[in-house]
C-alpha atoms as a PDB file:
ATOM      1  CA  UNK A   1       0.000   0.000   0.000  1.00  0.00           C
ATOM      2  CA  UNK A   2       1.059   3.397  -0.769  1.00  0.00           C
ATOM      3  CA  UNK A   3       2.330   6.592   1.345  1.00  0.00           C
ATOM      4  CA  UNK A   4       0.268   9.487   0.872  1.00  0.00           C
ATOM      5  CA  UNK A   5       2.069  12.557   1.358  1.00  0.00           C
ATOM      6  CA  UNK A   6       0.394  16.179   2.791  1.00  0.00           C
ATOM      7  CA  UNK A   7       2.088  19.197   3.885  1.00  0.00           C
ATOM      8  CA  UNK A   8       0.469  21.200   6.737  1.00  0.00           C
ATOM      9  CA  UNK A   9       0.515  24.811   8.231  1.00  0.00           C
ATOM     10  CA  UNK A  10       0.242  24.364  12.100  1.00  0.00           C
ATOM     11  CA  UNK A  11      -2.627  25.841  12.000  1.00  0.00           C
ATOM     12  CA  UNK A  12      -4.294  23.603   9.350  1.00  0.00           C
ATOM     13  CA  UNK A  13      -3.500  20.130  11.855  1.00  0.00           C
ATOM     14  CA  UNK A  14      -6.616  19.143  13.319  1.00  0.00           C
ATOM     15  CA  UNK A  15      -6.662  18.097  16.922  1.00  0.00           C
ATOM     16  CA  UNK A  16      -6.405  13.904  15.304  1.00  0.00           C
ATOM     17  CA  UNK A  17      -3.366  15.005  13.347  1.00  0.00           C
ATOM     18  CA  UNK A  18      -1.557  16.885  15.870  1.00  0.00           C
ATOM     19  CA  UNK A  19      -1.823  14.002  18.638  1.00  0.00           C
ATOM     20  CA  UNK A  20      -1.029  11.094  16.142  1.00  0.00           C
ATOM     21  CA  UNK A  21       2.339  13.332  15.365  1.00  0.00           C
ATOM     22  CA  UNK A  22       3.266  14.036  18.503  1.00  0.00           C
ATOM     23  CA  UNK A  23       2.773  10.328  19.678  1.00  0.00           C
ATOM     24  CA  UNK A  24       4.480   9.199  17.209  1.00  0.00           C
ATOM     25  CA  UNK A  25       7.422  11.809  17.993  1.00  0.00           C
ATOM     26  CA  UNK A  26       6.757  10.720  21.887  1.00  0.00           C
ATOM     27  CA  UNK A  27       6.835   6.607  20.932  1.00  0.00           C
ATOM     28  CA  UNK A  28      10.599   7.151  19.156  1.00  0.00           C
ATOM     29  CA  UNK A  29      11.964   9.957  20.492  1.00  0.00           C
ATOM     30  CA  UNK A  30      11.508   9.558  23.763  1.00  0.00           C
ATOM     31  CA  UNK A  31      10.311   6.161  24.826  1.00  0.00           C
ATOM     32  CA  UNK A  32      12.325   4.061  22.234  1.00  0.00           C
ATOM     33  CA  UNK A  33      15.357   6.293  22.499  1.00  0.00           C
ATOM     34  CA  UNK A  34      14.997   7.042  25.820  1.00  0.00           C
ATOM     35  CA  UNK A  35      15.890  10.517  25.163  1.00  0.00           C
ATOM     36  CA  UNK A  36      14.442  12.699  27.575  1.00  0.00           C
ATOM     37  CA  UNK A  37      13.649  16.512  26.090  1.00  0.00           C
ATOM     38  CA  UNK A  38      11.009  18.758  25.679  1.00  0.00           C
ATOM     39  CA  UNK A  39       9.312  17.620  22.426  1.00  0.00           C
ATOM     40  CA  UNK A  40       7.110  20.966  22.235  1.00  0.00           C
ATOM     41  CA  UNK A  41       9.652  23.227  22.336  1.00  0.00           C
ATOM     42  CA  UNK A  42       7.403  26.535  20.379  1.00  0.00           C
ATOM     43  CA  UNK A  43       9.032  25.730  16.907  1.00  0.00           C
ATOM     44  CA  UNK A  44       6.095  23.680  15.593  1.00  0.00           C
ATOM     45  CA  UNK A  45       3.916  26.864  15.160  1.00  0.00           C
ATOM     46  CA  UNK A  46       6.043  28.871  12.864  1.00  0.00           C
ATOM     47  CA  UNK A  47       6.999  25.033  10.658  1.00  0.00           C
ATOM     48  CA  UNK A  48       5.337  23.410   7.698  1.00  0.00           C
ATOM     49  CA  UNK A  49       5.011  19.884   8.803  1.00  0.00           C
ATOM     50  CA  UNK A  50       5.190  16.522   6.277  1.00  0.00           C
ATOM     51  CA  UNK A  51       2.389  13.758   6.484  1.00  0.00           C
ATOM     52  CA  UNK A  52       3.203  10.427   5.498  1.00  0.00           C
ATOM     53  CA  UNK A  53       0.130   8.564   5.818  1.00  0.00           C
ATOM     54  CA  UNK A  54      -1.175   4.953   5.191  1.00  0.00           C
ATOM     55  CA  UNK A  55      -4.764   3.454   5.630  1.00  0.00           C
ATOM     56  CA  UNK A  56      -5.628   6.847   8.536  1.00  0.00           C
ATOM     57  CA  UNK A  57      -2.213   6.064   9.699  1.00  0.00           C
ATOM     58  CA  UNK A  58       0.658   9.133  10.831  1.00  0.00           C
ATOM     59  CA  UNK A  59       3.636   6.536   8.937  1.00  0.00           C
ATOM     60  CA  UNK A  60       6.427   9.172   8.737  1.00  0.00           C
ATOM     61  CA  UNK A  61       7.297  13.053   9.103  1.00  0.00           C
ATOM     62  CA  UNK A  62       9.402  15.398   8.842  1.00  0.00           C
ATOM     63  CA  UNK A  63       9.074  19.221  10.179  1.00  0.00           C
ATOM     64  CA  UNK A  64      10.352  21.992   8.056  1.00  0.00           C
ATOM     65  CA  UNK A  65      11.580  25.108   9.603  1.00  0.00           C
ATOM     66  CA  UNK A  66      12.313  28.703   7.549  1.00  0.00           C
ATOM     67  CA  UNK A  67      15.623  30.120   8.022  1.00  0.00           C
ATOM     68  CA  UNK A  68      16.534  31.820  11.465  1.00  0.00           C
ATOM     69  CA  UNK A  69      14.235  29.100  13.232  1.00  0.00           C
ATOM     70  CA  UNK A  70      16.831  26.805  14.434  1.00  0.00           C
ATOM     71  CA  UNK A  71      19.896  28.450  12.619  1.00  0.00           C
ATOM     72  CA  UNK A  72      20.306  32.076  11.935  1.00  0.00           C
ATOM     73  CA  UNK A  73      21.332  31.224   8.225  1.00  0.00           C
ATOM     74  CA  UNK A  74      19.548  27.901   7.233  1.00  0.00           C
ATOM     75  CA  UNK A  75      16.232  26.528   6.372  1.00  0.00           C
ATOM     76  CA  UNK A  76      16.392  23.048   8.502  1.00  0.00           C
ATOM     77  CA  UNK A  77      14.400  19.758   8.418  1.00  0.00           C
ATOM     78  CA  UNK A  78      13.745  18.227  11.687  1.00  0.00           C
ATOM     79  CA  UNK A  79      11.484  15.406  13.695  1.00  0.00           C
ATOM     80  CA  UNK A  80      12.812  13.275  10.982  1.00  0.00           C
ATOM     81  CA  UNK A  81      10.662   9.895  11.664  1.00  0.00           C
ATOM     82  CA  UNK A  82       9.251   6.542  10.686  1.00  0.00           C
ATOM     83  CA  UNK A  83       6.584   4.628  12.601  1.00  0.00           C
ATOM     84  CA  UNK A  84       8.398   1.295  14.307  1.00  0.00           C
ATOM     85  CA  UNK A  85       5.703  -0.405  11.878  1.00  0.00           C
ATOM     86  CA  UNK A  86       6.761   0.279   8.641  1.00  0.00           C
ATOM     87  CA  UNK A  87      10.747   0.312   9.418  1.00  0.00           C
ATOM     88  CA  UNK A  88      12.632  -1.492   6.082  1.00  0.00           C
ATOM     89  CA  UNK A  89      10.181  -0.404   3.682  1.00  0.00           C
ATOM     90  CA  UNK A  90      12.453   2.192   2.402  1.00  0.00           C
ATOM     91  CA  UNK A  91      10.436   5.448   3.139  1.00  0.00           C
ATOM     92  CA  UNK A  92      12.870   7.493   4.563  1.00  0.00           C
ATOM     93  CA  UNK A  93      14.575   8.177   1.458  1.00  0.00           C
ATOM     94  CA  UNK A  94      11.283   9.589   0.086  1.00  0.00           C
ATOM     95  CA  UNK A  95      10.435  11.271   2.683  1.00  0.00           C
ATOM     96  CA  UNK A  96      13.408  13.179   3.097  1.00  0.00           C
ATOM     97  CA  UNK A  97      13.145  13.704  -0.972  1.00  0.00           C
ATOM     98  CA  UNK A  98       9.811  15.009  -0.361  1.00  0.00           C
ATOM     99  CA  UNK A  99      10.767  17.241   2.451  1.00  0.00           C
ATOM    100  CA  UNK A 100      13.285  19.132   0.460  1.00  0.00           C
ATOM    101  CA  UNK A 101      11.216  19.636  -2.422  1.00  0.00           C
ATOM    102  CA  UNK A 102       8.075  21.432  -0.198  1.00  0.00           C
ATOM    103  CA  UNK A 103      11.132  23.026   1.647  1.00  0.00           C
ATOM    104  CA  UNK A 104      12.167  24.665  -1.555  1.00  0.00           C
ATOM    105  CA  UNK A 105       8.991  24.732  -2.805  1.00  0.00           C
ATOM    106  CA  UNK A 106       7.493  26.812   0.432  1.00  0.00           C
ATOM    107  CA  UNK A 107      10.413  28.885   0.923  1.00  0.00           C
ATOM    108  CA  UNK A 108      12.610  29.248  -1.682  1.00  0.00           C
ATOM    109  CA  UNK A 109      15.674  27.090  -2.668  1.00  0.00           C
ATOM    110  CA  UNK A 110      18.424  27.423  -0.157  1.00  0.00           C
ATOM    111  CA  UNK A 111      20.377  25.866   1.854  1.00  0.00           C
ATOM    112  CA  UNK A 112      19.315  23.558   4.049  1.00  0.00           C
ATOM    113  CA  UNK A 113      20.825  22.391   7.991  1.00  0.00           C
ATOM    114  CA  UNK A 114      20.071  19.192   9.781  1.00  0.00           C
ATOM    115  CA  UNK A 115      21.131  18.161  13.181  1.00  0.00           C
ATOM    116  CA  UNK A 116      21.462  14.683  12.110  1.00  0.00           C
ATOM    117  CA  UNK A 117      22.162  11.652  14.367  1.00  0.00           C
ATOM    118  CA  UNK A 118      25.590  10.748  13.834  1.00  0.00           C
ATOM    119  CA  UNK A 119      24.976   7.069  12.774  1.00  0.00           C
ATOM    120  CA  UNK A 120      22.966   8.632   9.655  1.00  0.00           C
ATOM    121  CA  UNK A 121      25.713  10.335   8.026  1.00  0.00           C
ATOM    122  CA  UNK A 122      26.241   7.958   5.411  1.00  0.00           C
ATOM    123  CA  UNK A 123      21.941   7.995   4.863  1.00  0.00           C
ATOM    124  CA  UNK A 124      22.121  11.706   4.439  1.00  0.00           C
ATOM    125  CA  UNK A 125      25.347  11.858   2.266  1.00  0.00           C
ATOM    126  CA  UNK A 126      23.400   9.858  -0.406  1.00  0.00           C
ATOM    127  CA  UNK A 127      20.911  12.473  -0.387  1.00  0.00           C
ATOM    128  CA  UNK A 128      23.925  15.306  -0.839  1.00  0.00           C
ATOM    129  CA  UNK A 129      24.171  16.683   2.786  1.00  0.00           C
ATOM    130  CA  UNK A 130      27.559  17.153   4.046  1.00  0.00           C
ATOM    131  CA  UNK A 131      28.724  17.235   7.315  1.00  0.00           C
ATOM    132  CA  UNK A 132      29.640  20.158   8.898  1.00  0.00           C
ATOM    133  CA  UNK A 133      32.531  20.280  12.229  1.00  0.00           C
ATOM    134  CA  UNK A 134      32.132  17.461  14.582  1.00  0.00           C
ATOM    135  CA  UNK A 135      30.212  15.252  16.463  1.00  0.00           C
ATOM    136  CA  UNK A 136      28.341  16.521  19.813  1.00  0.00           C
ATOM    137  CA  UNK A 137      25.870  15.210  22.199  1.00  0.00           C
ATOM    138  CA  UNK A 138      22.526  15.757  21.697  1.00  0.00           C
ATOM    139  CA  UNK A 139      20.471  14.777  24.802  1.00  0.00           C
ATOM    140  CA  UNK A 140      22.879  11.970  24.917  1.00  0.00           C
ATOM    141  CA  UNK A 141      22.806  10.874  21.496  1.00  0.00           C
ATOM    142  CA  UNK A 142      25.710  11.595  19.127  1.00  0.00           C
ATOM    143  CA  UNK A 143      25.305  14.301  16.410  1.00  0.00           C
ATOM    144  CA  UNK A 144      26.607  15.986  13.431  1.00  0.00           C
ATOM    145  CA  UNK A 145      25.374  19.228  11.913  1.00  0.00           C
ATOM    146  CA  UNK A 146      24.868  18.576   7.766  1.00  0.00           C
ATOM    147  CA  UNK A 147      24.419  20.874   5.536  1.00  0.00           C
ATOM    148  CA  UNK A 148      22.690  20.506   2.229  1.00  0.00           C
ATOM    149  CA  UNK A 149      23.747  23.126  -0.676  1.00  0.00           C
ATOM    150  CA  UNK A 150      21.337  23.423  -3.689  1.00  0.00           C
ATOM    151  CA  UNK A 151      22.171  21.994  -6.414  1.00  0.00           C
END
């Protein structure tokens, strides 16, 4: 079955849409990574967010932040998930191919900054991003800024 994707405005997320994203943020972030942070931290407001769905179900997402968000000189993807369910099917790489093209699409084509975990270099690389300095801790988790140049 196939991955419908939708790109939402905070304010266009119903109340159904908003929980089933934020569980799903809570159910891997969190509680499967044990990584203990505030999840609402004010930046979903001012993002687009990325719907993967399947069958009424949140199956991956992405947020996308404008420039001076969550770096004073970069656009930046973030919240970059897959539901435990459909891990192995391959949808991050369209997702993430998605993502940039509403990022561009939605606010011009520019540069683009992840904070990426640092065991996803080489999953990021493929999709151009190159990494930036080194690798710090991230609520305990190792992490390397990326940067994406348009092609």
């Amino acid at each position: 079955m196939s991955v419908t994707w939708k790109c939402y405005a905070f304010d266009e997320l119903d109340v159904h849409l908003l929980y089933a994203i934020l569980a799903l943020r809570q159910e891997v972030f969190v509680v499967e990574q044990t990584c203990w942070y505030q999840d609402a931290d004010g930046k979903d407001q001012a993002a687009l967010h990325v719907v993967g769905s399947r069958a009424g179900e949140v199956v991956a997402y992405t947020r996308l932040l404008p420039r001076g968000v969550s770096y004073p000189e970069y656009a930046s993807i973030g919240r970059v998930i897959t539901a435990p369910a459909v891990r192995g099917e391959g949808l991050g790489r369209p997702l993430m191919r998605e993502s940039i093209r509403l990022l561009y699409e939605r606010y011009g084509v520019q540069p683009i900054k992840i904070g990426a975990q640092a065991h996803l270099q080489d999953f990021y690389g493929s999709l151009g991003f190159v990494g930036v300095g080194g690798i710090y801790d991230e609520d305990g988790i190792p992490h390397r800024s990326m940067v994406l140049e348009p092609a």
